[in-house]
Protein backbone atom coordinates (compact mmCIF):
# COMPACT_ATOMS: atom_id res chain seq x y z
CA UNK A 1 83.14 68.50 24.18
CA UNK A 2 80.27 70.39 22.39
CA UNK A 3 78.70 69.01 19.20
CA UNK A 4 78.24 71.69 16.70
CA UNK A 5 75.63 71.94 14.67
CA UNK A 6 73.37 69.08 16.02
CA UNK A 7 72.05 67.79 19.24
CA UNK A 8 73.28 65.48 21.27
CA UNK A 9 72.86 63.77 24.43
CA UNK A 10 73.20 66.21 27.82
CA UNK A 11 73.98 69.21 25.78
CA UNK A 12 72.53 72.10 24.53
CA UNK A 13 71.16 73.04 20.99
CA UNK A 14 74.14 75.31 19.25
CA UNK A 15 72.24 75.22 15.71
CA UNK A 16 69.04 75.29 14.66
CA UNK A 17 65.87 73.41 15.84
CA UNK A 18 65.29 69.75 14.57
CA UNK A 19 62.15 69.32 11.81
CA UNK A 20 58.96 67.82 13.41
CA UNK A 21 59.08 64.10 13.96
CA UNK A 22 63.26 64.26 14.28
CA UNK A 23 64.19 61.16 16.01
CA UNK A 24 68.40 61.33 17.01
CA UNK A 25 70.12 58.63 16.51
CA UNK A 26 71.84 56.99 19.52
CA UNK A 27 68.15 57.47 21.59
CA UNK A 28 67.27 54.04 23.39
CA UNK A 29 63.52 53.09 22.48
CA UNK A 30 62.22 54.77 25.62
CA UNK A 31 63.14 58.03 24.21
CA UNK A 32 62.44 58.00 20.80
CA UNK A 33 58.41 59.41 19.73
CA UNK A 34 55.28 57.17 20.02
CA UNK A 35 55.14 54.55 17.14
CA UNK A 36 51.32 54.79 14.97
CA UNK A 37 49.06 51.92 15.55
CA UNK A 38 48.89 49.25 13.27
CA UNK A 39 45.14 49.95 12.69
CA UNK A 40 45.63 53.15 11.60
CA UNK A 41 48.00 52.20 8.29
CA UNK A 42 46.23 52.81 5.76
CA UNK A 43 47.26 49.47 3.98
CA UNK A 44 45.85 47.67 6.98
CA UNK A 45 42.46 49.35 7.00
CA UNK A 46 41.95 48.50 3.03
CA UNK A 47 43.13 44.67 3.95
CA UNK A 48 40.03 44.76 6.36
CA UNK A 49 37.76 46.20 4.29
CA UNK A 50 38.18 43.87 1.54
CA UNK A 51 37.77 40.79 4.16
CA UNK A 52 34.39 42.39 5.68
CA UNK A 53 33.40 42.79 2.57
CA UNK A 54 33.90 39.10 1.27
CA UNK A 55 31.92 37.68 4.76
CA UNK A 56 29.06 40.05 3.71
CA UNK A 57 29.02 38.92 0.41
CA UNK A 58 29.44 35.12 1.46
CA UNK A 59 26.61 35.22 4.17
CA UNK A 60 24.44 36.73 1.73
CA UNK A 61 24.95 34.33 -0.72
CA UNK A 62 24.72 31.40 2.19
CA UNK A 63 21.27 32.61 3.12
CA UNK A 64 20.02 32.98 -0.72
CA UNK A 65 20.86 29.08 -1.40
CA UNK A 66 19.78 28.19 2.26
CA UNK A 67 16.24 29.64 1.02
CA UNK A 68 16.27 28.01 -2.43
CA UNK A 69 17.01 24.81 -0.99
CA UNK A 70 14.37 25.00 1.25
CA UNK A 71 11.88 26.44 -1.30
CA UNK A 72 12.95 23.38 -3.79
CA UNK A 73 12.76 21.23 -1.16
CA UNK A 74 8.85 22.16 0.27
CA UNK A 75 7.75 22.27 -3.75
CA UNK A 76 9.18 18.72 -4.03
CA UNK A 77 7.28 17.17 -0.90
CA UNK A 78 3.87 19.20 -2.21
CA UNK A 79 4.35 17.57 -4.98
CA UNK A 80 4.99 13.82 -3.66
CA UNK A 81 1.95 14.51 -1.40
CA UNK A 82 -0.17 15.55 -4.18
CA UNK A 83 1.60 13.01 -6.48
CA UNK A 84 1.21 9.54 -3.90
CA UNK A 85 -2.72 10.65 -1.91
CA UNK A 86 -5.21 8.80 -3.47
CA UNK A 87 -8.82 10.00 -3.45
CA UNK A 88 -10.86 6.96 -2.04
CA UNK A 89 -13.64 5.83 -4.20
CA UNK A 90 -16.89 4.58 -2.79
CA UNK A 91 -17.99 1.82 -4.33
CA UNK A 92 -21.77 1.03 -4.74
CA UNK A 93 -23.20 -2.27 -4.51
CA UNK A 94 -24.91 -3.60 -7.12
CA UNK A 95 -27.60 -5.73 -5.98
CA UNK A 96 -28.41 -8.55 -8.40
CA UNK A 97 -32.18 -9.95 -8.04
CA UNK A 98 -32.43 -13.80 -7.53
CA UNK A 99 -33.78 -15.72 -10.33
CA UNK A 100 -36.38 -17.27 -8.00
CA UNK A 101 -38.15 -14.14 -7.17
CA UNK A 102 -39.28 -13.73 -10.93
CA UNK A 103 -40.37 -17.64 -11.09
CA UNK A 104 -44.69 -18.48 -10.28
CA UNK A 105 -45.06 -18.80 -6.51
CA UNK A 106 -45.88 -22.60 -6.88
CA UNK A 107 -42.61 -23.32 -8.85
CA UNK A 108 -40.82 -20.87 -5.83
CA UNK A 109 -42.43 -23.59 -3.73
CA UNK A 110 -41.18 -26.67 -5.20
CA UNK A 111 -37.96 -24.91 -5.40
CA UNK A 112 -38.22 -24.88 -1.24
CA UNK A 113 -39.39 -28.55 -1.06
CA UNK A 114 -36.99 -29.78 -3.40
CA UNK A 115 -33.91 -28.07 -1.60
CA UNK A 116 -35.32 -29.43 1.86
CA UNK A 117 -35.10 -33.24 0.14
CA UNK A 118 -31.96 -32.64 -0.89
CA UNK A 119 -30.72 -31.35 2.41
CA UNK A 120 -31.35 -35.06 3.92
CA UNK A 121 -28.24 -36.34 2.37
CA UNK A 122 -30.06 -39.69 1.48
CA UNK A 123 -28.94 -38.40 -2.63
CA UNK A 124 -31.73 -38.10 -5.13
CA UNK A 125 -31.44 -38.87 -9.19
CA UNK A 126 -32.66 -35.50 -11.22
CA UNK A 127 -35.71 -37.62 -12.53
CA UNK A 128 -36.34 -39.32 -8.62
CA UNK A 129 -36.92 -35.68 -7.03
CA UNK A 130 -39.17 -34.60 -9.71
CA UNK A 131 -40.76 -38.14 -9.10
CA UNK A 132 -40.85 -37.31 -5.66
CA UNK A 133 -42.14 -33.59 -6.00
CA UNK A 134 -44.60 -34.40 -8.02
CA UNK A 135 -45.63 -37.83 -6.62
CA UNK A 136 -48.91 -37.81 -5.01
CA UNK A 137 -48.07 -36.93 -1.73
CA UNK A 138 -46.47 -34.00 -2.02
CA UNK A 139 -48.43 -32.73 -4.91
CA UNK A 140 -46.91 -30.64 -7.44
CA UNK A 141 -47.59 -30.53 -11.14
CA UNK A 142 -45.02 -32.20 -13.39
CA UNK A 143 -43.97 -29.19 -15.04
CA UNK A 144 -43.53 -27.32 -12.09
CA UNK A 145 -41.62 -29.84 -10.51
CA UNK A 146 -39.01 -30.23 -13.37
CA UNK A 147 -38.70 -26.20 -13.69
CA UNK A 148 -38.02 -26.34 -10.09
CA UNK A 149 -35.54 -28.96 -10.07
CA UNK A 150 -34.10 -27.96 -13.44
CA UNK A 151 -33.26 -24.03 -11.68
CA UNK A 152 -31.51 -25.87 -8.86
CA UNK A 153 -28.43 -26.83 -11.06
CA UNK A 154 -27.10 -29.81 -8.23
CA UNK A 155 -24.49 -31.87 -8.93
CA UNK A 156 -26.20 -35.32 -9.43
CA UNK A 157 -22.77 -37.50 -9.75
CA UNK A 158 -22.11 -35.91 -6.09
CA UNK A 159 -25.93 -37.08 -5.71
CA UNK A 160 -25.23 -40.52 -6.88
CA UNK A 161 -22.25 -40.76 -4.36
CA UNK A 162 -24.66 -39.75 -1.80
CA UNK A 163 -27.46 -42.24 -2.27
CA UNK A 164 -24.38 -45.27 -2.99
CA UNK A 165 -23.14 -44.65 0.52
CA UNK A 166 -26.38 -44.63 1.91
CA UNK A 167 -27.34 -48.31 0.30
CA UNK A 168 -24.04 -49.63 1.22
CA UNK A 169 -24.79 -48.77 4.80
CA UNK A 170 -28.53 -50.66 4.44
CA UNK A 171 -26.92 -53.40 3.01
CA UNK A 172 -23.77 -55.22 1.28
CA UNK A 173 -23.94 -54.72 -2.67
CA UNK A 174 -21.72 -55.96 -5.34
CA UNK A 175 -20.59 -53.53 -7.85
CA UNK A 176 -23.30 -54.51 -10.44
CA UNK A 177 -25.73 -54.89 -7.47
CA UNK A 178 -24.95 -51.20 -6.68
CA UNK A 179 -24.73 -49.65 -10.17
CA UNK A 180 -28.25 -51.44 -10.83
CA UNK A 181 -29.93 -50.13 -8.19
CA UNK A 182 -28.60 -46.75 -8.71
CA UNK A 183 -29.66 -46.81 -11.80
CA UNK A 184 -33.40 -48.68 -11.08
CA UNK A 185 -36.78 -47.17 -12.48
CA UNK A 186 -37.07 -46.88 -8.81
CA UNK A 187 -33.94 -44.42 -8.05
CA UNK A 188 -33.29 -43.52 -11.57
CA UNK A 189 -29.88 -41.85 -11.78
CA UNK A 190 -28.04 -42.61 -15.43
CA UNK A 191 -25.92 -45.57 -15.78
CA UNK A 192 -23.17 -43.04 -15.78
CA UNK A 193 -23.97 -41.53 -12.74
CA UNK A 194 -24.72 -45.16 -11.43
CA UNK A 195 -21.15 -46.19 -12.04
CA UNK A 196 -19.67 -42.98 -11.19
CA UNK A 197 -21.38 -43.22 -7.27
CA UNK A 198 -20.61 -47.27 -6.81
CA UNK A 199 -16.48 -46.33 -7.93
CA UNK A 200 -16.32 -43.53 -5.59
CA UNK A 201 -17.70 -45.83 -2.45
CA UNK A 202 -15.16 -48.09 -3.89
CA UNK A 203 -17.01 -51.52 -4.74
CA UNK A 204 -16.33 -51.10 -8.40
């Protein structure tokens, strides 16, 4: 049975041709015209452009913060380092001239041979080692040995402790017995000092 005025399956045309693209119904898939890409919609191609565009934009503006960051960050540790180093100062010492070295040789001198009395730990009275210095066997003047022993500045109470002990070990003293030979024309430390040496040995 002929199909007039179209096309049909296993017959022939009996009208005129079909328009470009004509696609008859009733065709399985196989038959029918290739399908256009999905790439090639024009919707599609916009969609992509947009995204490439937003990555571009995005890993440009990544990269600008990525080099502020860094920038802020090398500025902040130049300015720590210039903020926390310290410039070391040399000090210079000062050198501060002994007293002695401006004193008279002679009173220099007594200076010496009153420091080597005192180093025997036996304890001299202030007015005993300028007895002693200027005594006749050693031989200084009396001024000279009371400037010397004045520039010494020695403890005498520590002195008077010193030259208790040392009678205590010659010989067994009362408390009076001690504080008045401390305090003898012969030793001559003050009855202060006399008292203070005999309570620190611990007979008074």
């Amino acid at each position: 049975m002929s199909n007039a005025g179209g096309w049909g399956p296993g017959s022939g045309p009996t009208g005129p041709p079909p328009p470009p693209g004509f696609q008859p119904e009733g065709l399985p898939p196989s038959r029918r015209g290739p399908r256009r890409a999905w790439y090639k919609n024009r919707g599609a191609q916009v969609g992509i452009a947009v995204v490439v565009v937003i990555i571009v934009i995005a890993a440009v503006a990544g990269g600008s913060k990525k080099k502020h960051t860094a920038s802020t960050t090398a500025t902040t540790d130049a300015t720590q380092l210039v903020t926390t180093t310290t410039i070391p100062t040399t000090t210079i010492p000062t050198t501060t001239e002994a007293p002695t070295t401006t004193l008279p040789l002679a009173v220099r001198n007594a200076i010496r041979s009153a420091q080597q009395y005192l180093d025997l730990g036996s304890g001299f009275s202030r007015l005993g080692l300028i007895a002693q210095l200027s005594s006749s066997a050693v031989g200084f003047p009396q001024d000279v040995a009371t400037q010397a022993v004045d520039s010494l500045n020695e403890d005498w109470n520590a002195q008077a402790v010193l030259a208790a002990k040392d009678y205590m070990n010659l010989e067994a003293f009362s408390c009076s017995g001690l504080v008045g030979q401390l305090s003898s024309s012969a030793v001559q430390f003050t009855l202060t000092e006399a008292q203070y040496g005999a309570k620190q040995v611990g007979i008074c």
